[in-house]
PDB file of N, CA and C in Angstrom:
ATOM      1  N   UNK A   1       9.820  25.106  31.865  1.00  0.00           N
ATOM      2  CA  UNK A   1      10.772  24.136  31.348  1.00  0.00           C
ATOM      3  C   UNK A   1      10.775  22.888  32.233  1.00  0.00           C
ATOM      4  N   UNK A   2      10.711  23.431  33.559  1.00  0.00           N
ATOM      5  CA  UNK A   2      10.918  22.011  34.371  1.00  0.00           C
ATOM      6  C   UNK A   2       9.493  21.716  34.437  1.00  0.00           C
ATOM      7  N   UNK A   3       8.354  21.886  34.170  1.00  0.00           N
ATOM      8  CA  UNK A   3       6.950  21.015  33.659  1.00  0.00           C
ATOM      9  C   UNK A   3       6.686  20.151  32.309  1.00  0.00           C
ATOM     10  N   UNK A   4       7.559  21.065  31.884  1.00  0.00           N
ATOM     11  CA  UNK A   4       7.920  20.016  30.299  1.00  0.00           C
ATOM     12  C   UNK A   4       8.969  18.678  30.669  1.00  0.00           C
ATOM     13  N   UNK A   5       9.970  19.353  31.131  1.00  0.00           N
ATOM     14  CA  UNK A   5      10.701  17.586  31.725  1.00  0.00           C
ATOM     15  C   UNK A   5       9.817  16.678  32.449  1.00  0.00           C
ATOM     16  N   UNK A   6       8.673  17.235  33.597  1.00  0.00           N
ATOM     17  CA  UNK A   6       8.320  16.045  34.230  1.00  0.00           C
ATOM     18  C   UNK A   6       7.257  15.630  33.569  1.00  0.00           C
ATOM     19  N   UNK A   7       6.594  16.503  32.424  1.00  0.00           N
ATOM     20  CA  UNK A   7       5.677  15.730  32.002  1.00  0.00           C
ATOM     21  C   UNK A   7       6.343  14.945  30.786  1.00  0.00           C
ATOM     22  N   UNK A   8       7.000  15.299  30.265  1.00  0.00           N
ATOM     23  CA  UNK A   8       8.197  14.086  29.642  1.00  0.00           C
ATOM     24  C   UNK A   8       8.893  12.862  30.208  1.00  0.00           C
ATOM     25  N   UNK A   9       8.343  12.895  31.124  1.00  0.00           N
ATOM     26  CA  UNK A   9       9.005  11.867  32.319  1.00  0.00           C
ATOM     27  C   UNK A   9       8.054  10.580  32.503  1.00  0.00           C
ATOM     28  N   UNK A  10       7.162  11.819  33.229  1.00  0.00           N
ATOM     29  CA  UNK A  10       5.524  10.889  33.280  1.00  0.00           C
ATOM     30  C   UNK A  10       5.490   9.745  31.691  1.00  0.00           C
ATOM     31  N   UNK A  11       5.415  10.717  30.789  1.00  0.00           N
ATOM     32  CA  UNK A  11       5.131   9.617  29.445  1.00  0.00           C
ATOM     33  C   UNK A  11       6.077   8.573  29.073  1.00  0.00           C
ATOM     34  N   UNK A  12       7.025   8.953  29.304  1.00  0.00           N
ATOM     35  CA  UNK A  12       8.036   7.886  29.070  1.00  0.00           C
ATOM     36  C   UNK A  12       7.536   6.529  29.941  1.00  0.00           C
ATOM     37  N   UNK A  13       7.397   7.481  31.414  1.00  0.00           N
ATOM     38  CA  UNK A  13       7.280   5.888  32.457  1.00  0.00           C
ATOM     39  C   UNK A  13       5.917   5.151  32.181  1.00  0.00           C
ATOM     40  N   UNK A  14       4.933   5.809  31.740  1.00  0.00           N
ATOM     41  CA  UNK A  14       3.416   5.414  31.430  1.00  0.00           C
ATOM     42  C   UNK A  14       3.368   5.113  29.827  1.00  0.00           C
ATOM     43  N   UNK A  15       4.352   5.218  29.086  1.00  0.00           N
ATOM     44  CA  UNK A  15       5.128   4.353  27.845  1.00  0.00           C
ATOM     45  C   UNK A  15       5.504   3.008  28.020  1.00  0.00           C
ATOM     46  N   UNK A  16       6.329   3.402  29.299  1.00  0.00           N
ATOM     47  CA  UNK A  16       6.902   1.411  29.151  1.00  0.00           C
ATOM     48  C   UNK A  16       6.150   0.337  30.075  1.00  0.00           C
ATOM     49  N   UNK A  17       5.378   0.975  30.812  1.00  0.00           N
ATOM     50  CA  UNK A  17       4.238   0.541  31.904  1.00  0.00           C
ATOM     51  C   UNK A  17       3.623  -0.172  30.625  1.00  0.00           C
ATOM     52  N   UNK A  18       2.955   0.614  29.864  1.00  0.00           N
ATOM     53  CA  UNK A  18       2.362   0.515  28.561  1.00  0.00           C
ATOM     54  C   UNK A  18       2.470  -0.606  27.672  1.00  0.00           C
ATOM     55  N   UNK A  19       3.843  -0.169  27.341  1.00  0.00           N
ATOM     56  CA  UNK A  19       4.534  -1.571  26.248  1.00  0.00           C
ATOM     57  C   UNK A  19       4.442  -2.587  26.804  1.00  0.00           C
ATOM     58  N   UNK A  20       5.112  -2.485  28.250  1.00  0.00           N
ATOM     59  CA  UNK A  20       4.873  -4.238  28.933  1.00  0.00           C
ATOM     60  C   UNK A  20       3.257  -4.693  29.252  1.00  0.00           C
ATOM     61  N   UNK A  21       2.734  -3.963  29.457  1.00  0.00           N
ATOM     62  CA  UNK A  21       1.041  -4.194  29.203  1.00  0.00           C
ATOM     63  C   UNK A  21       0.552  -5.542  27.823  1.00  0.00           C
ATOM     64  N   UNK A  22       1.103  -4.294  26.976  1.00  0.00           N
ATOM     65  CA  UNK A  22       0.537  -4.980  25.509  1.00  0.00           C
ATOM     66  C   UNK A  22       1.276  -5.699  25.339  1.00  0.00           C
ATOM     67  N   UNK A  23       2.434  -6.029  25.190  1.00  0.00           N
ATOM     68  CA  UNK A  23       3.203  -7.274  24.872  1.00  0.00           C
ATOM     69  C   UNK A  23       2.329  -8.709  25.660  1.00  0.00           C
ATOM     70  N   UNK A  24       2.107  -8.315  27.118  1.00  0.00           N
ATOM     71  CA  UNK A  24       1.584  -9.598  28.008  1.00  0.00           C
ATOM     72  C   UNK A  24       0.554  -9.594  27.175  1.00  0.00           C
ATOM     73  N   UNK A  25      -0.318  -8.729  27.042  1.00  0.00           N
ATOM     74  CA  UNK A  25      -1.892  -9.092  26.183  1.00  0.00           C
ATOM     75  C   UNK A  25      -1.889  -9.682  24.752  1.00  0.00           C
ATOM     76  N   UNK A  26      -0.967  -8.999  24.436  1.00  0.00           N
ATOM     77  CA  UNK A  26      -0.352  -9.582  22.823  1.00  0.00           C
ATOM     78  C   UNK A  26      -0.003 -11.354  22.909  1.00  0.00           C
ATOM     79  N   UNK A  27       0.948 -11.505  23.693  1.00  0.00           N
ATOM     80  CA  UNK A  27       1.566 -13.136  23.521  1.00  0.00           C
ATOM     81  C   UNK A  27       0.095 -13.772  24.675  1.00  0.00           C
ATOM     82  N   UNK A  28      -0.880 -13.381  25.856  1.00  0.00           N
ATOM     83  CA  UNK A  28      -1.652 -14.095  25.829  1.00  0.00           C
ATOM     84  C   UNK A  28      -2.830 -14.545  24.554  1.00  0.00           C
ATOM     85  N   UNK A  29      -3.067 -13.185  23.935  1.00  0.00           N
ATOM     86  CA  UNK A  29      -4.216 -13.434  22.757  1.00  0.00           C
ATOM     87  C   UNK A  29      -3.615 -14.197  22.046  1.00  0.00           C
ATOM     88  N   UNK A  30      -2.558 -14.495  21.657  1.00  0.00           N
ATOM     89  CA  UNK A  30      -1.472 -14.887  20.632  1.00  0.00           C
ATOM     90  C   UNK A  30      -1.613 -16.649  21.195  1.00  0.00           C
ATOM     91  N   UNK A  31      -1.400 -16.838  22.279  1.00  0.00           N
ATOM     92  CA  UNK A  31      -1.409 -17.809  22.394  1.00  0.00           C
ATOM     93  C   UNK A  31      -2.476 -18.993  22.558  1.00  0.00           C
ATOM     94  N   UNK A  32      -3.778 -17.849  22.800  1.00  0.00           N
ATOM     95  CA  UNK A  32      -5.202 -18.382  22.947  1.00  0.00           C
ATOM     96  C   UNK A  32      -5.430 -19.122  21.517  1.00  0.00           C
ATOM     97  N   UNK A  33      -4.865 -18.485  20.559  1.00  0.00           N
ATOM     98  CA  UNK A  33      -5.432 -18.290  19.310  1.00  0.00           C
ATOM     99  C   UNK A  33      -6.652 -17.337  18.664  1.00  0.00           C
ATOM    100  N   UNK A  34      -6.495 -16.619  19.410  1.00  0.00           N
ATOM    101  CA  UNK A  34      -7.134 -15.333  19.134  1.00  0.00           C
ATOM    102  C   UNK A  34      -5.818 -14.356  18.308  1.00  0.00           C
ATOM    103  N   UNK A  35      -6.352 -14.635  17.269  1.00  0.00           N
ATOM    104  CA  UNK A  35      -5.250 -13.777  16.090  1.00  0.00           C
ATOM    105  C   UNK A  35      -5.524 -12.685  16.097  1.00  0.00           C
ATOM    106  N   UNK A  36      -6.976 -12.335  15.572  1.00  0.00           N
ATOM    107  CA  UNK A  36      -7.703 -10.716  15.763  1.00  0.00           C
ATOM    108  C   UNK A  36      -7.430  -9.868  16.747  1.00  0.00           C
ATOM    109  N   UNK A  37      -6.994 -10.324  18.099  1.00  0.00           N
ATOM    110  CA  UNK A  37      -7.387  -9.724  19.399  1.00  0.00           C
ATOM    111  C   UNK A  37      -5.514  -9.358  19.235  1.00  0.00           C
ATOM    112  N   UNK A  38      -4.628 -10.536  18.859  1.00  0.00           N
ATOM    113  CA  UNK A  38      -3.071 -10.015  19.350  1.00  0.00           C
ATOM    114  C   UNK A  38      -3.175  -9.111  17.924  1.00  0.00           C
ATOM    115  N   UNK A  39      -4.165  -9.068  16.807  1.00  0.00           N
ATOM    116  CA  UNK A  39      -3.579  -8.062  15.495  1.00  0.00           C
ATOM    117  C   UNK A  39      -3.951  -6.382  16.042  1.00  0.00           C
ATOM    118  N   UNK A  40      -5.233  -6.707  17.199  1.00  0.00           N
ATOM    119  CA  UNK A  40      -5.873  -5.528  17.231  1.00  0.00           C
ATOM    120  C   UNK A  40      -4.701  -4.542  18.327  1.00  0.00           C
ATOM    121  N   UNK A  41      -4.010  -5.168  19.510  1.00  0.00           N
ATOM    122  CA  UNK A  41      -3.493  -4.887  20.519  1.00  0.00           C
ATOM    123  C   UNK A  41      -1.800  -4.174  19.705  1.00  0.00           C
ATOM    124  N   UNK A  42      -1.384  -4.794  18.678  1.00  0.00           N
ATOM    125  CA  UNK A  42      -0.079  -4.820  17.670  1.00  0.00           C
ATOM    126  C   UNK A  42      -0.583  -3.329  16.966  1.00  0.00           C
ATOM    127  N   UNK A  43      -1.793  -3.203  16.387  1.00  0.00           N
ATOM    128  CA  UNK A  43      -2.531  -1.660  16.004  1.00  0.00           C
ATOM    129  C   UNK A  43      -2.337  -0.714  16.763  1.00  0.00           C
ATOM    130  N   UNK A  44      -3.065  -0.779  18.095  1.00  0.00           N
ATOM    131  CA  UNK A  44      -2.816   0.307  19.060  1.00  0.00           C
ATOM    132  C   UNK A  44      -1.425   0.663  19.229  1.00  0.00           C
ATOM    133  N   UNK A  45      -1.092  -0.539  19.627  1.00  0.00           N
ATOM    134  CA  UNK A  45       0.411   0.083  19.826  1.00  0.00           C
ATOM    135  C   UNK A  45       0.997   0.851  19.017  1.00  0.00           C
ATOM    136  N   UNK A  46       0.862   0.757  17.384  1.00  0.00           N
ATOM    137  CA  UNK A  46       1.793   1.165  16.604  1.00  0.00           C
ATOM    138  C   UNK A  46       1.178   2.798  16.544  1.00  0.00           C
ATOM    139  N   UNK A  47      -0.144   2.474  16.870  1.00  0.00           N
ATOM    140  CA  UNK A  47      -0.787   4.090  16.739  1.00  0.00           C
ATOM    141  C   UNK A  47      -1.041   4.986  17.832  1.00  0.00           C
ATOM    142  N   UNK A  48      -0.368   4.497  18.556  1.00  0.00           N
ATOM    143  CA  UNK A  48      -0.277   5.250  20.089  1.00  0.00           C
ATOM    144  C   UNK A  48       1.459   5.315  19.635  1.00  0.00           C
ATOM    145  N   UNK A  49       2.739   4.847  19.695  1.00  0.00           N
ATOM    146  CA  UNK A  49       3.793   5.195  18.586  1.00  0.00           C
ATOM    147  C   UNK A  49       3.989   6.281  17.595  1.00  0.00           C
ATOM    148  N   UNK A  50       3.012   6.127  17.199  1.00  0.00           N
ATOM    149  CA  UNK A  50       2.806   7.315  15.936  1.00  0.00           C
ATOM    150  C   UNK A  50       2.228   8.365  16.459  1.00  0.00           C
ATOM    151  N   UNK A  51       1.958   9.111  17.757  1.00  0.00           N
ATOM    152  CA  UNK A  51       1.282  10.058  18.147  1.00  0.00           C
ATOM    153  C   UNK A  51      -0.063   9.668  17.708  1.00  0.00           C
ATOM    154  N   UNK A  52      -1.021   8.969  17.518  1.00  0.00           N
ATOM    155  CA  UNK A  52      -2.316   8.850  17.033  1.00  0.00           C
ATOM    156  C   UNK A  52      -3.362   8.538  18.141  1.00  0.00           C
ATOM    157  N   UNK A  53      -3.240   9.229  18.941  1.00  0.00           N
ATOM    158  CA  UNK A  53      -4.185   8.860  20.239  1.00  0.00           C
ATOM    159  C   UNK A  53      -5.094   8.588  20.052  1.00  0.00           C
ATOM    160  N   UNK A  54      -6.284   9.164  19.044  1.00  0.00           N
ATOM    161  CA  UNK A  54      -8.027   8.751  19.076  1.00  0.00           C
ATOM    162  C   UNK A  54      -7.968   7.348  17.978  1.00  0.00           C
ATOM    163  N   UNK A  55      -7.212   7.252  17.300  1.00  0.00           N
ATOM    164  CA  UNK A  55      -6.664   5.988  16.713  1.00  0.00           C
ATOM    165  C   UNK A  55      -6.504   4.849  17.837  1.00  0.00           C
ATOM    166  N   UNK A  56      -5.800   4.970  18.542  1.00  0.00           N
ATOM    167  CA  UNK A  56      -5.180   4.068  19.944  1.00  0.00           C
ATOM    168  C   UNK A  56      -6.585   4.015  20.507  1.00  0.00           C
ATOM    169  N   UNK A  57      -7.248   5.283  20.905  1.00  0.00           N
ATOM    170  CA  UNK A  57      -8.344   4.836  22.054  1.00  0.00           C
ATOM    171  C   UNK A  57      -9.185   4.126  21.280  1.00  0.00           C
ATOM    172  N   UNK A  58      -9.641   4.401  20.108  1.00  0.00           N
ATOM    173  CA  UNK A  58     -10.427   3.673  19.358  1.00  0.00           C
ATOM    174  C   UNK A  58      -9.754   1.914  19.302  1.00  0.00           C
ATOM    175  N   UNK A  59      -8.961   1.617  18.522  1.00  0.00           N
ATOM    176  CA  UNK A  59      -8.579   0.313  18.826  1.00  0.00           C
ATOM    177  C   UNK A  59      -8.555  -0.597  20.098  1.00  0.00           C
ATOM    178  N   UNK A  60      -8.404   0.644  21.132  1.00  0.00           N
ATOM    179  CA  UNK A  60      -8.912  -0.033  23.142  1.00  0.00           C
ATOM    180  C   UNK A  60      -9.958  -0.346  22.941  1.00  0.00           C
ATOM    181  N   UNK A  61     -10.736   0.657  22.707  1.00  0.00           N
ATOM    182  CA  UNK A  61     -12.468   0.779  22.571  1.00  0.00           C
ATOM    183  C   UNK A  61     -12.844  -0.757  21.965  1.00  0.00           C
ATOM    184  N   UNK A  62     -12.271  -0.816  20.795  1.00  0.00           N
ATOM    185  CA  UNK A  62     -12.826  -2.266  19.966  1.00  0.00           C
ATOM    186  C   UNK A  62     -12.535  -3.328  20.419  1.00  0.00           C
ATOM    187  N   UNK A  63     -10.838  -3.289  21.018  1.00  0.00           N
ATOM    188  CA  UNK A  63     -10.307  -4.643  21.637  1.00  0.00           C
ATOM    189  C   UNK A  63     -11.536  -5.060  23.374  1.00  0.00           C
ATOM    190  N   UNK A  64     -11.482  -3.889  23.437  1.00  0.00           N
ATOM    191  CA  UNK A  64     -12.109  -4.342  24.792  1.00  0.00           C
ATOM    192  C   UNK A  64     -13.852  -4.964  24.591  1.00  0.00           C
ATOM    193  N   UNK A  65     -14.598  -4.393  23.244  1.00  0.00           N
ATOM    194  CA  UNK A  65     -15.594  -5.118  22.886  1.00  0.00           C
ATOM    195  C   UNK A  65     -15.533  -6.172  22.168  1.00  0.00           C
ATOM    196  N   UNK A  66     -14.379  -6.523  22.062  1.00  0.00           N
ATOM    197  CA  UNK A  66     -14.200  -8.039  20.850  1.00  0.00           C
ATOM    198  C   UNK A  66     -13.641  -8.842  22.424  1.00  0.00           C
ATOM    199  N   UNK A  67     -13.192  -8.416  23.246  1.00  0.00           N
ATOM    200  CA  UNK A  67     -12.639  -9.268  24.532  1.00  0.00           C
ATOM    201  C   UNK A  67     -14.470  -9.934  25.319  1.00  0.00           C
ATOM    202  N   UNK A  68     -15.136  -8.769  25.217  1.00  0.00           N
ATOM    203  CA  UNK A  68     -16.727  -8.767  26.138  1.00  0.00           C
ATOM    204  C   UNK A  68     -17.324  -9.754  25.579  1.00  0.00           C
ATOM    205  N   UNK A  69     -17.222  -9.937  24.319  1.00  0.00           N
ATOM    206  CA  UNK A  69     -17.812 -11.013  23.420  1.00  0.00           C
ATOM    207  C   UNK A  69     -19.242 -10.344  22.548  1.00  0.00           C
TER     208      UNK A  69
END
């Protein structure tokens, strides 16, 4: 029980580590004018949200090859 709280803990804090991540990446792409890059970062999020992890890594995966050029 008390491994289930701290690993409930862990995610929460590596949740909002998280959110404030993508938000900064979001309003920089956003502001570059890179629309694709803040639509792709707005995806992950919602599918890392939704429990959809290989969804999420996949959308990292792409954002980070549409970032490489």
């Amino acid at each position: 029980m008390r491994a289930a709280f701290l690993a409930g803990r862990f995610a929460a804090l590596l949740a909002g580590r998280l959110v404030a991540f993508l938000a900064v990446r979001f309003l920089a792409a956003f502001l570059a004018g890179r629309f694709l890059a803040a639509f792709l970062a707005v995806r992950f999020f919602a599918a890392f949200l939704a429990g959809r992890f290989l969804a999420a890594f996949l959308a990292v995966r792409f954002f980070a090859a549409f970032l490489a050029g």
